[in-house]
N, C-alpha and C. Protein backbone atom coordinates (compact mmCIF):
# COMPACT_ATOMS: atom_id res chain seq x y z
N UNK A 1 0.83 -1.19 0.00
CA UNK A 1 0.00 0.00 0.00
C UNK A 1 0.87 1.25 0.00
N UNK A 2 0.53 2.11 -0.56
CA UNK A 2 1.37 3.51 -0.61
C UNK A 2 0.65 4.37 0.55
N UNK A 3 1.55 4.93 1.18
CA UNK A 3 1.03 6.32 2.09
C UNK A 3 1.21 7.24 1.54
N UNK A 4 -0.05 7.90 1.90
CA UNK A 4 -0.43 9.46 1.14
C UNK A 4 0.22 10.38 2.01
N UNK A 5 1.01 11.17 1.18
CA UNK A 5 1.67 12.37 1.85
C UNK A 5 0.58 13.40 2.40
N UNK A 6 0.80 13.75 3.62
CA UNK A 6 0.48 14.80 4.07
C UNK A 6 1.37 16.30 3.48
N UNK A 7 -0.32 17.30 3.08
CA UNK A 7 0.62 18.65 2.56
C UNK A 7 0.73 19.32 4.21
N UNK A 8 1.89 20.14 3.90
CA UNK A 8 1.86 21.33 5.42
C UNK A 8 1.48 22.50 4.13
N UNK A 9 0.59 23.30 4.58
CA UNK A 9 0.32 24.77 4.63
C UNK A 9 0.52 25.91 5.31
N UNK A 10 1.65 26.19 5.81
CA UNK A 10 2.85 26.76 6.61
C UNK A 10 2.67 28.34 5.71
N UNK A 11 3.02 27.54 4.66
CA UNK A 11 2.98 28.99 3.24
C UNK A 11 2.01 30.04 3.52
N UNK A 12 1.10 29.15 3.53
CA UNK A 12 -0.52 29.67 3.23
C UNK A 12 -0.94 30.60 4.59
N UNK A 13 -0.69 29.89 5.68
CA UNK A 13 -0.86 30.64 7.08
C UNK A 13 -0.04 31.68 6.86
N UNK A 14 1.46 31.75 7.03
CA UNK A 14 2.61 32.45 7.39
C UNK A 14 1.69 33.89 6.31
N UNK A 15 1.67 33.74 5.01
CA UNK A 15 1.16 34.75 3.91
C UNK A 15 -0.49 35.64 4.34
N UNK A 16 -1.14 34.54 5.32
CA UNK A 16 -2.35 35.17 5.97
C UNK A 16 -2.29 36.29 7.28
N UNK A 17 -1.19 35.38 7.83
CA UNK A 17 -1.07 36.08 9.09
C UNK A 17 -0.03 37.69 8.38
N UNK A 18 0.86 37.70 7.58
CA UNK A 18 1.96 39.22 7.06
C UNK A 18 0.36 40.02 6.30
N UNK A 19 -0.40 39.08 5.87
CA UNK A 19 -1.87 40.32 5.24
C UNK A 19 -2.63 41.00 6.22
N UNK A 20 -2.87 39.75 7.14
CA UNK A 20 -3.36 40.44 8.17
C UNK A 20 -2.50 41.52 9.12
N UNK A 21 -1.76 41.53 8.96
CA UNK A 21 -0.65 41.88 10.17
C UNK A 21 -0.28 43.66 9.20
N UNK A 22 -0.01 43.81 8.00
CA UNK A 22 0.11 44.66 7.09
C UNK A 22 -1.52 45.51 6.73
N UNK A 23 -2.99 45.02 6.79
CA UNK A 23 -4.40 45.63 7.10
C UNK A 23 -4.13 46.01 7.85
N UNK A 24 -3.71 45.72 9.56
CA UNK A 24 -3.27 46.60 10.39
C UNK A 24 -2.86 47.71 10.78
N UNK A 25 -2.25 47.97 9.91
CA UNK A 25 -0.91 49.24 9.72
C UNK A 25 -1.87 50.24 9.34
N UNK A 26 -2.66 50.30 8.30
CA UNK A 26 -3.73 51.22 7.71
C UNK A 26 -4.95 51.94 9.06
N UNK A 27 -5.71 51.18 9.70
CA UNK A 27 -6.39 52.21 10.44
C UNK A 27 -5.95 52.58 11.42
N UNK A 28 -4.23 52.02 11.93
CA UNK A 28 -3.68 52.79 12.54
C UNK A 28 -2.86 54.24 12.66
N UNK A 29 -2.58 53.86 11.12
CA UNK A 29 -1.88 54.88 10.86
C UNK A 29 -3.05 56.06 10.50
N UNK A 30 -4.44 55.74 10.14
CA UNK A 30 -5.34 56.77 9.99
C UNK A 30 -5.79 57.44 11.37
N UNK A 31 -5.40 56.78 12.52
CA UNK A 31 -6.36 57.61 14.04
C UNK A 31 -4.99 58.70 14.20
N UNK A 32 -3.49 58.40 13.61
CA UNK A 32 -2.90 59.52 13.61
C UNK A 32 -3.26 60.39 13.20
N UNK A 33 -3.87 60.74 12.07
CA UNK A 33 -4.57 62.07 11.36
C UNK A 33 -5.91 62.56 11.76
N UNK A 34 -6.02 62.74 13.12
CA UNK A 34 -6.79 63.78 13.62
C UNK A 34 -6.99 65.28 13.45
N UNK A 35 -5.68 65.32 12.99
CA UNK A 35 -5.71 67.10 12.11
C UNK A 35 -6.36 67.15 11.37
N UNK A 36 -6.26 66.00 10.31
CA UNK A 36 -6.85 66.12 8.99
C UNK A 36 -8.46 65.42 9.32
N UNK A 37 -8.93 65.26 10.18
CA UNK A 37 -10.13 65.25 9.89
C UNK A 37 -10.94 66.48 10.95
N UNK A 38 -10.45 66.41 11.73
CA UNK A 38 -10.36 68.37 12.06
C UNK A 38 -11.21 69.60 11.30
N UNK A 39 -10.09 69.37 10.06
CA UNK A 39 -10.05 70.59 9.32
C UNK A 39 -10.83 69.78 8.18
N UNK A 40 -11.13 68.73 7.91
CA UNK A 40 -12.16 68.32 6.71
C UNK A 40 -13.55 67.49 7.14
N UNK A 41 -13.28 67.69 8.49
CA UNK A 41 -14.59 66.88 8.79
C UNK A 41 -15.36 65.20 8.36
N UNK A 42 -16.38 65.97 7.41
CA UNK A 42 -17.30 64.72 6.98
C UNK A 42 -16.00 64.27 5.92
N UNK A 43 -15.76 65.29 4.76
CA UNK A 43 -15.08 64.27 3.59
C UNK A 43 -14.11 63.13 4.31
N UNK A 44 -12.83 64.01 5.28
CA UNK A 44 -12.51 62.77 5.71
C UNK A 44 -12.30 61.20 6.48
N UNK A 45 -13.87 62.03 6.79
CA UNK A 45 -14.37 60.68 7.89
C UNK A 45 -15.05 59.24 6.91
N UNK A 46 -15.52 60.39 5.52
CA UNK A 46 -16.12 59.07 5.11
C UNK A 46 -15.18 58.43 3.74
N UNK A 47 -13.45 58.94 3.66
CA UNK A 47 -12.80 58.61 3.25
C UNK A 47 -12.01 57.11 4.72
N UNK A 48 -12.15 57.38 5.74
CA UNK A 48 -11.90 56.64 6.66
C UNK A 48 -12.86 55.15 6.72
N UNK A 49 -14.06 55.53 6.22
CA UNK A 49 -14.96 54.79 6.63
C UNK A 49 -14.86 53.35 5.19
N UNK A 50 -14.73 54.46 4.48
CA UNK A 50 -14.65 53.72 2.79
C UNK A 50 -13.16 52.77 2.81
N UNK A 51 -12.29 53.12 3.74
CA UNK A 51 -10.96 52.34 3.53
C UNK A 51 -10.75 51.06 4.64
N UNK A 52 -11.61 51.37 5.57
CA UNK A 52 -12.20 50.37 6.79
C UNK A 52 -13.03 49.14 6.27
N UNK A 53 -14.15 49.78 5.55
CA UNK A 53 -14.76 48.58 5.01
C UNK A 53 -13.98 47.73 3.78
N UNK A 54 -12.43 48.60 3.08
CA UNK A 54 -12.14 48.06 1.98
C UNK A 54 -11.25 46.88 2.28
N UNK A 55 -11.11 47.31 4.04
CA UNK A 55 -9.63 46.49 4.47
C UNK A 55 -10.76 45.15 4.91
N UNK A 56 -11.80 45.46 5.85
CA UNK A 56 -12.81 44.49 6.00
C UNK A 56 -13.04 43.38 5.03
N UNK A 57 -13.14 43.72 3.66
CA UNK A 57 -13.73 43.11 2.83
C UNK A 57 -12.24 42.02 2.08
N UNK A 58 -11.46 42.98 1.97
CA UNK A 58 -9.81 42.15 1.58
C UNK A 58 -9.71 41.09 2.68
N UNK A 59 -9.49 41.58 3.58
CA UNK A 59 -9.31 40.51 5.02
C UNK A 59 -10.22 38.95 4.83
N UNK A 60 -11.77 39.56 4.48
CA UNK A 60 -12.37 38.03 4.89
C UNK A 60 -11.93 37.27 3.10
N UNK A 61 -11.76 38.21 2.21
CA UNK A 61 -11.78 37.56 0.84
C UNK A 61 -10.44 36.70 1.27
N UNK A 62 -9.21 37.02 1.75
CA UNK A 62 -8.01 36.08 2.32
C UNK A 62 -8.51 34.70 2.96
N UNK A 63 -9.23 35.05 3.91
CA UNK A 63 -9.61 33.77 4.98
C UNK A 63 -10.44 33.20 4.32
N UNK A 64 -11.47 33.56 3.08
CA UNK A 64 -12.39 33.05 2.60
C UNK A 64 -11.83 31.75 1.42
N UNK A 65 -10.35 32.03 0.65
CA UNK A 65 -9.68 31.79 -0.42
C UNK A 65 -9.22 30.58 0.83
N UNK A 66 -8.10 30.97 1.64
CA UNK A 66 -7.30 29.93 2.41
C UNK A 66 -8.46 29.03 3.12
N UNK A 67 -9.48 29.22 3.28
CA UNK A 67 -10.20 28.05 4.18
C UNK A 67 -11.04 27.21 3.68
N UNK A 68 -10.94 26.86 1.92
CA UNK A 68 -11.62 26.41 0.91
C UNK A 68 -10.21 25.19 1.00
């Protein structure tokens, strides 16, 4: 009888966790710019809001691809 190799997906995690870990960086680096929404208010709150849901939506499309 032949034994079936087991795959490791090491790749696949390690590449989920640097996406996730790099989405990160973005709405943090946006609560620094309190000036700029200050002085622009609504436009740049709902430029905040639009890049939140864009990171939202990238994020689950990752976990959605790797957990198939």
């Amino acid at each position: 009888m032949k034994q079936l190799k087991t795959r490791w997906f090491g790749g696949a995690s390690l590449g989920a966790a640097f996406l996730m870990a790099n989405s990160s960086i973005g709405p943090g680096f946006l609560t620094q710019t309190t000036v700029f929404t200050q002085q622009l208010l609504t436009s740049f709150g709902f430029v905040i809001l639009v890049s939140v849901l864009l990171d939202v939506g990238a994020q689950l499309n990752t976990w959605r691809i790797l957990t198939v």
